[in-house]
Protein backbone atom coordinates (compact mmCIF):
# COMPACT_ATOMS: atom_id res chain seq x y z
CA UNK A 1 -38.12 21.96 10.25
CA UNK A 2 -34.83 20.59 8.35
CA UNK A 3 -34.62 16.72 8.21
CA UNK A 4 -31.72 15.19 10.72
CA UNK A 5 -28.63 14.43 8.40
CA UNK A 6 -27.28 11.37 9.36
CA UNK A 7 -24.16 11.08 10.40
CA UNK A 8 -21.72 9.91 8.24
CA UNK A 9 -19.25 8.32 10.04
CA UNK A 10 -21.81 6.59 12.40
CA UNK A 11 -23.38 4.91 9.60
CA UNK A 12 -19.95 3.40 8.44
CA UNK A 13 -19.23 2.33 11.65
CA UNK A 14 -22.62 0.72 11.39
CA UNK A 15 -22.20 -0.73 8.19
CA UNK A 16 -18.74 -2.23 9.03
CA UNK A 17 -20.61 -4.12 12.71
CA UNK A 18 -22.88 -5.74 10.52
CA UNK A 19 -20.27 -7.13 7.88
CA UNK A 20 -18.17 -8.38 10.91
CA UNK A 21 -21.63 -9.80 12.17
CA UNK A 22 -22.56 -11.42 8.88
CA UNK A 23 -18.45 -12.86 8.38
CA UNK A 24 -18.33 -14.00 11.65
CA UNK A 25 -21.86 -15.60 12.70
CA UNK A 26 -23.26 -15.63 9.06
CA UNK A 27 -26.72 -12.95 10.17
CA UNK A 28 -26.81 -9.67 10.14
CA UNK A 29 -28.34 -8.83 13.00
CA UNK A 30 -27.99 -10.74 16.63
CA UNK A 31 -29.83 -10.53 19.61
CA UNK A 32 -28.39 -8.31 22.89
CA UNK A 33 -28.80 -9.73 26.10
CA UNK A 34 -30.72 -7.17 28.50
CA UNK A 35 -28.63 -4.85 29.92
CA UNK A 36 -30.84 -5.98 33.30
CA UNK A 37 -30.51 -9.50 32.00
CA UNK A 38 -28.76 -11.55 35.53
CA UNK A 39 -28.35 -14.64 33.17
CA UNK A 40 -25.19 -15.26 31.05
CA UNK A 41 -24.80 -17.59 28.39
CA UNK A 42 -21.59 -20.10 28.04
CA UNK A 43 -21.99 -22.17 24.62
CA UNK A 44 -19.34 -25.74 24.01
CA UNK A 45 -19.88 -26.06 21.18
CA UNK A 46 -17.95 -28.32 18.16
CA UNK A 47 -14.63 -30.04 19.36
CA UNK A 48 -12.70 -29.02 22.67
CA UNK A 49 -9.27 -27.55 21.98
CA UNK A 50 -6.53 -28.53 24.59
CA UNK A 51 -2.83 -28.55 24.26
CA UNK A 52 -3.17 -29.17 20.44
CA UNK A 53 -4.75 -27.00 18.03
CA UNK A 54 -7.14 -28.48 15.63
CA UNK A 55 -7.47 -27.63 11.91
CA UNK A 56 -8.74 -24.48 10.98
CA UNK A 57 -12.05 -26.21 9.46
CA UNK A 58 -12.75 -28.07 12.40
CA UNK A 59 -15.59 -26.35 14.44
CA UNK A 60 -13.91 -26.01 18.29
CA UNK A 61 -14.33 -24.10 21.68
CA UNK A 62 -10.72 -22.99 22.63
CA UNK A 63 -10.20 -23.74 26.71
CA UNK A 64 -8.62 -21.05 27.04
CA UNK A 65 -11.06 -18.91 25.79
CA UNK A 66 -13.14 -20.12 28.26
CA UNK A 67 -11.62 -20.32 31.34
CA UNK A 68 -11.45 -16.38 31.46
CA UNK A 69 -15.35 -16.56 31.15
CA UNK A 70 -15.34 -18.44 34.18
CA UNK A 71 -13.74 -16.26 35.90
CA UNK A 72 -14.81 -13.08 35.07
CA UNK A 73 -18.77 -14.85 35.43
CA UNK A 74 -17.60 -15.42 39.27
CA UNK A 75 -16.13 -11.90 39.37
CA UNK A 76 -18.76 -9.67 38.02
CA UNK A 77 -21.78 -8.99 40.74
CA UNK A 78 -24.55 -8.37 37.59
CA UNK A 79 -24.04 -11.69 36.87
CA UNK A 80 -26.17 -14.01 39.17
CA UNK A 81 -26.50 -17.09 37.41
CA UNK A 82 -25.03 -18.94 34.50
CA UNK A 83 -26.90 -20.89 31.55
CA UNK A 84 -24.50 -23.52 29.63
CA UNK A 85 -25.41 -24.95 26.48
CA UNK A 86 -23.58 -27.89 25.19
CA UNK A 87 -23.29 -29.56 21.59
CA UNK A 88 -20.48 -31.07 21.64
CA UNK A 89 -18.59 -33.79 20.00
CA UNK A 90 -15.99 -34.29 23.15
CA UNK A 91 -11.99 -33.02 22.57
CA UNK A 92 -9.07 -33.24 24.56
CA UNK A 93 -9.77 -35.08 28.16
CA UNK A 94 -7.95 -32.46 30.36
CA UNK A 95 -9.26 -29.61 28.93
CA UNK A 96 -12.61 -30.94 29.45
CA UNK A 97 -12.27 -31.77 32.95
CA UNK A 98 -10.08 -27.95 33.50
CA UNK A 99 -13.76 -26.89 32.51
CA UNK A 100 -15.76 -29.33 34.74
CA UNK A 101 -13.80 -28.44 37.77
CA UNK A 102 -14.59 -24.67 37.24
CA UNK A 103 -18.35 -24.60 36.55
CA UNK A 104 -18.45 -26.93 39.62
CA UNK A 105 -16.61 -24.59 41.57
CA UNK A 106 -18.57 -21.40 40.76
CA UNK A 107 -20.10 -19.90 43.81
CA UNK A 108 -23.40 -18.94 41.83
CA UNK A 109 -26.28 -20.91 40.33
CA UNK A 110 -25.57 -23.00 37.19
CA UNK A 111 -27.80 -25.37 34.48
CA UNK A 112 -26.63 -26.78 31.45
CA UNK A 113 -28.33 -28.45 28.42
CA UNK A 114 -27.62 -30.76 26.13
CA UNK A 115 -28.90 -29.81 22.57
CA UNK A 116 -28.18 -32.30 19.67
CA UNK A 117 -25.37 -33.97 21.37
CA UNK A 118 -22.88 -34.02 24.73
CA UNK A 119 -20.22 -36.69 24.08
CA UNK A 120 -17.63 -37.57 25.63
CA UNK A 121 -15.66 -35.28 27.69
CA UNK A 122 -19.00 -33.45 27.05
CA UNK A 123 -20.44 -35.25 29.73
CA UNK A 124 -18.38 -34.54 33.02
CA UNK A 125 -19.27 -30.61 31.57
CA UNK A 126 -22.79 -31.31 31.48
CA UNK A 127 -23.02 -32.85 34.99
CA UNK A 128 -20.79 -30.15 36.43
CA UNK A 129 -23.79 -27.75 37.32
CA UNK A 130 -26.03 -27.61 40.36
CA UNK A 131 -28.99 -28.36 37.67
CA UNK A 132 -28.78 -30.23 34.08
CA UNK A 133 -31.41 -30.87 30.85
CA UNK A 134 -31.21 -32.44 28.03
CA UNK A 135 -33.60 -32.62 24.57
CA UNK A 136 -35.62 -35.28 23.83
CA UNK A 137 -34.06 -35.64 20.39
CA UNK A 138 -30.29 -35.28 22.16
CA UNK A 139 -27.49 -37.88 22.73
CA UNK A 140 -24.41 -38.16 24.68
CA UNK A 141 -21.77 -40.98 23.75
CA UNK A 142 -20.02 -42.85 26.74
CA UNK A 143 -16.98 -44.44 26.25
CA UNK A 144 -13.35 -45.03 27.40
CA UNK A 145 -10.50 -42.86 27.49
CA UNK A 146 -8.32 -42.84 24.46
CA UNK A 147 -6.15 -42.18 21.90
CA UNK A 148 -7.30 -41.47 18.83
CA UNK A 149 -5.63 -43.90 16.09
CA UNK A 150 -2.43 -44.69 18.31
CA UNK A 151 -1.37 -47.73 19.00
CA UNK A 152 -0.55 -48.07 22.95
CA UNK A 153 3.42 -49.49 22.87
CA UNK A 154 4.54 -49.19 26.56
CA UNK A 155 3.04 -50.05 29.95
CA UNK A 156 3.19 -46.42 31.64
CA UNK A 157 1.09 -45.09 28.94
CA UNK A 158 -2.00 -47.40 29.93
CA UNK A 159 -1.63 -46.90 33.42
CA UNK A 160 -1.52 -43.03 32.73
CA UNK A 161 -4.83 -43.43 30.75
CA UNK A 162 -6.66 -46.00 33.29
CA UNK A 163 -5.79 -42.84 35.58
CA UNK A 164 -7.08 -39.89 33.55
CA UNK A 165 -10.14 -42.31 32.99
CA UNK A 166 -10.83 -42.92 36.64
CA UNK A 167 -10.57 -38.99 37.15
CA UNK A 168 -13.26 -38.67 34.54
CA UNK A 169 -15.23 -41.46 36.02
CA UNK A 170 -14.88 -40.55 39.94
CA UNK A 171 -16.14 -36.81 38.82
CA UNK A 172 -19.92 -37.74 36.81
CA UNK A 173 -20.17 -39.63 39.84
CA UNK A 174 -19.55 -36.97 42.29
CA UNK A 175 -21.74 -35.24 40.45
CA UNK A 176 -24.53 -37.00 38.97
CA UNK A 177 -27.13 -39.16 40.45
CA UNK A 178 -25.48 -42.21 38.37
CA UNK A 179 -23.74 -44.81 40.31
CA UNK A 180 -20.00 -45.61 39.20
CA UNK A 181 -20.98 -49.24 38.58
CA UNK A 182 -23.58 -48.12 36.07
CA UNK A 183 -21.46 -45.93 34.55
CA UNK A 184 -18.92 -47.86 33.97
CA UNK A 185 -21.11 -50.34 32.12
CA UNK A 186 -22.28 -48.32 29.51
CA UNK A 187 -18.60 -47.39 29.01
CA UNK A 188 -17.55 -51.10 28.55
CA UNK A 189 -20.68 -51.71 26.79
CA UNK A 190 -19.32 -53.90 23.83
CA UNK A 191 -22.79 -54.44 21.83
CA UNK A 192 -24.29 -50.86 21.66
CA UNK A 193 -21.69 -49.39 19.46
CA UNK A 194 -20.79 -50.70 15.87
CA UNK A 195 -17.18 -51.81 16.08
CA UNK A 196 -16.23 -49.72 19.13
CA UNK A 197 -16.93 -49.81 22.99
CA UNK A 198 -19.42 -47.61 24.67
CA UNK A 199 -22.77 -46.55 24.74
CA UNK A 200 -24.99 -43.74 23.00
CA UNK A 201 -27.63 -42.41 25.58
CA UNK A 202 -30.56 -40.39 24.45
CA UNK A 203 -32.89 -37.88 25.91
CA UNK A 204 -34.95 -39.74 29.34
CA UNK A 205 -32.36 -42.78 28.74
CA UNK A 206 -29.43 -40.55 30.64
CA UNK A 207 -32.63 -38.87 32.93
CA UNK A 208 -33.67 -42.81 33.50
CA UNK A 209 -30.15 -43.64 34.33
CA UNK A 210 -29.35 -40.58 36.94
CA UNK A 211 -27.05 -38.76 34.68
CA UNK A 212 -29.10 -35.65 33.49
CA UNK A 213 -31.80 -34.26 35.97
CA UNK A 214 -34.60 -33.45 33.53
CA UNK A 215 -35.60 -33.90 30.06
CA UNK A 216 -36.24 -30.11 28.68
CA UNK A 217 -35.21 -27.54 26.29
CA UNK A 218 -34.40 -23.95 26.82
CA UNK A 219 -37.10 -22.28 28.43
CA UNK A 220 -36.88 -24.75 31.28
CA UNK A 221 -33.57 -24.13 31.71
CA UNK A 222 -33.58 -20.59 32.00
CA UNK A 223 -37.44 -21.38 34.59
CA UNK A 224 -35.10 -23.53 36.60
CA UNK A 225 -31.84 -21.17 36.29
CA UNK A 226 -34.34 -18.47 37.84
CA UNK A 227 -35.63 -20.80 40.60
CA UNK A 228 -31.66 -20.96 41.95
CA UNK A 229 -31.33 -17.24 41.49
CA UNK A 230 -34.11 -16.64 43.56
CA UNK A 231 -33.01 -19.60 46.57
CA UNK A 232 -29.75 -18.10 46.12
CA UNK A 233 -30.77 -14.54 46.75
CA UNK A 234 -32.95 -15.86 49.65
CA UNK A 235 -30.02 -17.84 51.16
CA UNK A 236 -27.29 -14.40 50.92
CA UNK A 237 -30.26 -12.72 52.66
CA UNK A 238 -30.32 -15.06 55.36
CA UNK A 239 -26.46 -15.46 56.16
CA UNK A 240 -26.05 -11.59 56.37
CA UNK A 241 -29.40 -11.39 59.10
CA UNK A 242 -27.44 -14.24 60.81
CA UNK A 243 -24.01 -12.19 61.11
């Protein structure tokens, strides 16, 4: 029997995936989701880009990059469930809560986790699922709403960020098992920050406080992600026997 020639042109196209691979995500080869897999991924990573764009060298997630992921995650039926994974520095307030109000609004099961850090705006995000975790080692920064290196000159601008900051406040709330007097005090916190206001919570200190559900990394996620599939599934079932 003759060997199988290769193809060519296949093995350029081949060639030229894995140099886009290696440019873009700097490895050569990346892991597929199952075709079967129910579970999709959302990652906030970096800085979140608003209504201005950030320097090219800063690391961001683009909202409007990922509001079409929403959407299209609510859309398509393969999808049953959605796993969000959050290091995140904070970004623009509005953007943030554009995102919040989305995953909140999704009609199928959700979990975030916090990995390294979820500061922020980060944190209306991570409480916007039905289930959140967060590592041991992670942290998530609580503080006022503000703007960066400005000085504030007129009344109207205060009032429109005591606003925006009640908006952020009123929705961890909603959605958290943290009561809005305890939040707000480890946003006025004036001695757990050097020279700023606010307060750094790690790992079972935001579990201890009602903020994040459970302390846990990945795999528990994607246990507990499973466990809401499955309720999910049993609830559909029950509303169609019921019609």
């Amino acid at each position: 029997m003759q060997p199988q020639q290769e193809n060519p042109e296949k093995k350029e196209v081949n060639k030229s995936e894995v140099v886009e691979k290696l440019q873009q995500l700097g490895q050569t080869n990346v892991p597929q989701m199952s075709q079967d897999s129910k579970i999709h991924c959302l990652t906030i990573v970096g800085q979140i880009e608003g209504h201005v764009q950030l320097p090219p060298q800063n690391k961001t997630t683009k909202y409007e990059h990922v509001i079409p992921q929403i959407v299209a995650i609510e859309q398509n039926p393969n999808i049953e469930g959605l796993l969000v994974i959050l290091n995140t520095v904070g970004g623009d307030v509005e953007a943030g809560l554009a995102i919040s109000e989305m995953l909140a609004s999704l009609s199928k099961p959700t979990v975030s986790i916090v990995l390294g850090g979820g500061h922020s705006i980060g944190v209306p995000i991570a409480v916007s699922t039905d289930y959140s975790f967060i590592a041991r080692t992670a942290t998530m920064t609580i503080h006022p709403v503000r703007l960066t290196g400005l000085v504030i000159g007129v009344p109207q601008t205060f009032e429109y960020l005591d606003k925006m900051q009640e908006r952020v406040v009123q929705f961890v709330v909603q959605h958290s098992n943290i009561s809005e007097e305890k939040f707000k005090e480890l946003m006025f916190s004036k001695g757990n920050l050097t020279r700023d206001i606010g307060t750094n919570v790690v790992g079972s200190d935001a579990v201890e406080y009602g903020l994040i559900d459970e302390v846990g990394g990945v795999g528990e996620a994607i246990r507990k992600l499973n466990e809401l599939i499955e309720q999910h599934g049993q609830l559909k079932e029950g509303n169609q026997l019921l019609q």
